[in-house]
Protein backbone atom coordinates (compact mmCIF):
# COMPACT_ATOMS: atom_id res chain seq x y z
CA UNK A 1 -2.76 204.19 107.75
CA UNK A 2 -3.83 206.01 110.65
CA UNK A 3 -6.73 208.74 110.82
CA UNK A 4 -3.91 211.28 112.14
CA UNK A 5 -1.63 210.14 108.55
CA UNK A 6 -4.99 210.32 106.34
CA UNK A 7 -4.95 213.94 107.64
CA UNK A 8 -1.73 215.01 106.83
CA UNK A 9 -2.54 213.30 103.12
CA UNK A 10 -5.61 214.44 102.82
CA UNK A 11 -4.97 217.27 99.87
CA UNK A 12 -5.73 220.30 102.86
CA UNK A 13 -2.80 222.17 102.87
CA UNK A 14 -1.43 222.05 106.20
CA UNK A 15 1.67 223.09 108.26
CA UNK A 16 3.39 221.04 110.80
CA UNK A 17 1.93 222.93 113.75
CA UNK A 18 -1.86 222.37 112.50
CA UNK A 19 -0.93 218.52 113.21
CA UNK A 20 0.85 219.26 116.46
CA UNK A 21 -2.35 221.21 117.25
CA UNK A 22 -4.67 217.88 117.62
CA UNK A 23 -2.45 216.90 119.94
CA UNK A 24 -2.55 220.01 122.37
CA UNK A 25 -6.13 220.08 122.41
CA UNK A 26 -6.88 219.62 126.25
CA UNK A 27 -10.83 219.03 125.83
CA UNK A 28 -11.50 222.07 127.77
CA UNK A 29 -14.93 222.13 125.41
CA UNK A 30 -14.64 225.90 125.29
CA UNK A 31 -14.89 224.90 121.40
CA UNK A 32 -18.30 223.47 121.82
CA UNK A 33 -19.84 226.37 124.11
CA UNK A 34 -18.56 229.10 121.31
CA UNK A 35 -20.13 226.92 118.62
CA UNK A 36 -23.02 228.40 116.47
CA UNK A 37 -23.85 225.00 114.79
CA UNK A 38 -23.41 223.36 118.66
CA UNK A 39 -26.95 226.08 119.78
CA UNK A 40 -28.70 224.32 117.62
CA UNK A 41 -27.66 220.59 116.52
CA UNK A 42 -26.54 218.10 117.98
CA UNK A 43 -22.89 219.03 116.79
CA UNK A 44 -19.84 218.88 119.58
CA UNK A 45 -16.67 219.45 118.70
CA UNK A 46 -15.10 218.31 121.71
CA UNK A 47 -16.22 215.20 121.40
CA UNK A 48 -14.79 215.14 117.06
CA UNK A 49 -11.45 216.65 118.35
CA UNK A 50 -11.23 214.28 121.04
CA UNK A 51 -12.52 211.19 118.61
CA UNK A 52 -9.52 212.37 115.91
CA UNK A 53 -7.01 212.44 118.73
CA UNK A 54 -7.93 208.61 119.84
CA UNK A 55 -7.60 207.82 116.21
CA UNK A 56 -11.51 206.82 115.96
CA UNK A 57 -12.18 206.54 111.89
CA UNK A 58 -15.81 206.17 112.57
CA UNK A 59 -15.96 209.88 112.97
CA UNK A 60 -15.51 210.13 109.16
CA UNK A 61 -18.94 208.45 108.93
CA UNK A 62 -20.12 211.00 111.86
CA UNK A 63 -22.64 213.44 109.39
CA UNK A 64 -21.44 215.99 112.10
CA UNK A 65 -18.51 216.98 110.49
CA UNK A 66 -20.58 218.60 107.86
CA UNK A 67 -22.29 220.97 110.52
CA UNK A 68 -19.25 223.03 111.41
CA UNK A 69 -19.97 226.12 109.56
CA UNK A 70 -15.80 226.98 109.17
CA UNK A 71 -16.61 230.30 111.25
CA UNK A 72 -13.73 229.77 113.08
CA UNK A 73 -14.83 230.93 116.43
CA UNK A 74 -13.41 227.69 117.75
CA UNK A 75 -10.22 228.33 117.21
CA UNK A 76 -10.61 231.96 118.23
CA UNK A 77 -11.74 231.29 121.67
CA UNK A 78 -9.38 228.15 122.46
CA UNK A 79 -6.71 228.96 125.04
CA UNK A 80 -4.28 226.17 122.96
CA UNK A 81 -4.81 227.59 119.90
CA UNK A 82 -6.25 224.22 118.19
CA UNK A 83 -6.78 224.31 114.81
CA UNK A 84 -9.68 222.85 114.92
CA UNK A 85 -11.74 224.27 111.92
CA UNK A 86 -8.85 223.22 109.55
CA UNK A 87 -8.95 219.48 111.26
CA UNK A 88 -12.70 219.71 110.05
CA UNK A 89 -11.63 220.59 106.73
CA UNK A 90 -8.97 217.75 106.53
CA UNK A 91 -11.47 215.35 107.86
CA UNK A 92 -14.04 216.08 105.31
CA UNK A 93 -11.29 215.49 103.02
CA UNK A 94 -10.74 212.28 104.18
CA UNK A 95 -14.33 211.44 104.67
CA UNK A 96 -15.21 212.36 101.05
CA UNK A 97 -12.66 210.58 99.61
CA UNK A 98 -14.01 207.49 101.36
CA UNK A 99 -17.27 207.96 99.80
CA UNK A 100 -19.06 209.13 103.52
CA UNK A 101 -20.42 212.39 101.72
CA UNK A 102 -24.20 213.06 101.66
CA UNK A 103 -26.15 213.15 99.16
CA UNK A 104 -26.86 217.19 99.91
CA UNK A 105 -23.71 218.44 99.72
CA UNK A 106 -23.26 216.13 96.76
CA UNK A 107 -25.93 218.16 95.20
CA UNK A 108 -24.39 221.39 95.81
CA UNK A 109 -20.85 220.45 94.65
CA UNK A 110 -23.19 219.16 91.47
CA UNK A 111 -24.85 223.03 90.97
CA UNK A 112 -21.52 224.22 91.46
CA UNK A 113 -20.12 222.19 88.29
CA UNK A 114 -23.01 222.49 86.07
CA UNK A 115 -23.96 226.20 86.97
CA UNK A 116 -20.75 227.49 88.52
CA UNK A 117 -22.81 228.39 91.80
CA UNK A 118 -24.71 226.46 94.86
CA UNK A 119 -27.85 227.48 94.65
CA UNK A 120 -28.56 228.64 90.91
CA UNK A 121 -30.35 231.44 90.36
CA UNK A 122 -34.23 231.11 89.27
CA UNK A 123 -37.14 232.52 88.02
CA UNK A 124 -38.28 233.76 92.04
CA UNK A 125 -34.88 235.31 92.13
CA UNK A 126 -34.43 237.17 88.79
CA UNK A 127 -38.06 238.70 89.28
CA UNK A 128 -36.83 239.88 92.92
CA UNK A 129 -33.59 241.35 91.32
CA UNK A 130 -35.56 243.28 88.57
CA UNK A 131 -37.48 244.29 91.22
CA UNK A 132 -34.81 245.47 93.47
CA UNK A 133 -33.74 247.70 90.25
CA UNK A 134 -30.87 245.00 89.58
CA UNK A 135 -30.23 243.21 86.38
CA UNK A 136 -32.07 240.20 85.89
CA UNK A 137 -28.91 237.95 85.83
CA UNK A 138 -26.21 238.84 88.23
CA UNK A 139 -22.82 238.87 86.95
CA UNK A 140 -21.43 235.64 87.72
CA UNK A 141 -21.40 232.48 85.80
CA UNK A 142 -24.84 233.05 84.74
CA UNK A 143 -23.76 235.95 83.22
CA UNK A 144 -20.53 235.10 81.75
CA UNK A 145 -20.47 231.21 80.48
CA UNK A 146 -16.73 231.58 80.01
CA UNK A 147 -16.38 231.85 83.86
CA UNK A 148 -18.40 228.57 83.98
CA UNK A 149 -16.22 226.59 81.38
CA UNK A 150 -13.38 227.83 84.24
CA UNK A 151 -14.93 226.53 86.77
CA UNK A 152 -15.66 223.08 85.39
CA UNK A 153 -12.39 222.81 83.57
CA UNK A 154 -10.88 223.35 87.69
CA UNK A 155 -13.38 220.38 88.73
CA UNK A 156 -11.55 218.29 86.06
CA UNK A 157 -8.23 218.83 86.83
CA UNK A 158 -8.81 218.29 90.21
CA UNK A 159 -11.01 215.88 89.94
CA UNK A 160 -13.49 217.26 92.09
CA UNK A 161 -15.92 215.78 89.79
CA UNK A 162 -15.08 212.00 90.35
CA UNK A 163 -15.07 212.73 94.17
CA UNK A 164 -18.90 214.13 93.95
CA UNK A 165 -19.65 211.30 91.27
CA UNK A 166 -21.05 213.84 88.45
CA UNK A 167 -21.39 212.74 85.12
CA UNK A 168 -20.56 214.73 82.10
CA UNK A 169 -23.00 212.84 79.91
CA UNK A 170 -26.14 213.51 81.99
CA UNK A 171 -24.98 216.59 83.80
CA UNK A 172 -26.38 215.04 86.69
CA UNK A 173 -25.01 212.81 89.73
CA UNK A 174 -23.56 209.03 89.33
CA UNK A 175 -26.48 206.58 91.48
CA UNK A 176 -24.35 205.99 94.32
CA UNK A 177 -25.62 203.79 98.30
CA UNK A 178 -24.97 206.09 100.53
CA UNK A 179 -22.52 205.11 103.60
C-alpha cells in the first residue's frame, strides 16, 4: 500500500480535499518559516510535505513528525491552502500503528490511561494550588474517578491501549525495542 493510501486509512477522519491538498503543496516553504517548532528544532515541514508527496515511508520513522505542535499556523499562512497539520496527524497515525512511536509520548498516552491526564498532578502541584487559594485536587479525573473509568473504558474500545502497549495488569507500559 502506498504512504498516500495508509493516509487515507489511517483512522484520521479526512475529506477528499485534505488528500487532494498533498498534492497542491508547491514547496513554497512558507510552512517552515511560520513554524514555531521550525525556530527552534531541527523540524521542516517542507521537507515532511514534500517526503509524503514522493511517497517516502521513511518519514514515518522521522521523530520529526512528533515536533509539529498542531498550531496550525502552517496551514494559515499557505497560499494553497495545504492541510498540512492534519497530514501530520494522519502520519502519526500511520507511524504509531507501525510501532515508530517514542517511548515519551508512549508515556504520556500511559498517564493519560491510568490517571486520565498527561502530566498527573503531584504533591509540588497540590501545595501550589492550596496556595493559590484553589482546592487541593482540581476537578478532573483526580477528582471524579468515574470520569477516569470513562476515559479508560474509551482507550479500550478504541484500542488506544494496544497501540501505546499498556498493560492492565501492571498499569504500566508493555517492554517494547524501540524503532
Amino acid at each position: 500500500m502506498s504512504l498516500i493510501e495508509d493516509i487515507e486509512e489511517s483512522g484520521w477522519v479526512f475529506g477528499k480535499d485534505t488528500i487532494d491538498s498533498i498534492y497542491a503543496c508547491m514547496q513554497c516553504g512558507k510552512c517552515t518559516g511560520s513554524c514555531p517548532s521550525g525556530r527552534i528544532t531541527g523540524y521542516r515541514t517542507r521537507r515532511l510535505m514534500n517526503k509524503v508527496q514522493s511517497g517516502d515511508r521513511s518519514i514515518l520513522e522521522d521523530p520529526d513528525i512528533w515536533l509539529c505542535t498542531t498550531c496550525y499556523t502552517c496551514y494559515e499562512r499557505c497560499p494553497r491552502e495545504v492541510k498540512t497539520t492534519d497530514v501530520i496527524r494522519a502520519l502519526r497515525n500511520v507511524a504509531a500503528k507501525e510501532g515508530y512511536m517514542s517511548k515519551a509520548h508512549r508515556a504520556t498516552a500511559m498517564y493519560v490511561i491510568k490517571t486520565g491526564h498527561a502530566v498527573p498532578i503531584n504533591d509540588a502541584t497540590k501545595k501550589l494550588r492550596k496556595k493559590l487559594g484553589l482546592s487541593e485536587i482540581p476537578p478532573t479525573t483526580h477528582k471524579y474517578p468515574e470520569a477516569l473509568k470513562a476515559i479508560q473504558n474509551i482507550s479500550k474500545k478504541m484500542k488506544f491501549d494496544k497501540l501505546v502497549g499498556f498493560d492492565w495488569n501492571t498499569m504500566n507500559l508493555e517492554e517494547r525495542e524501540e524503532k
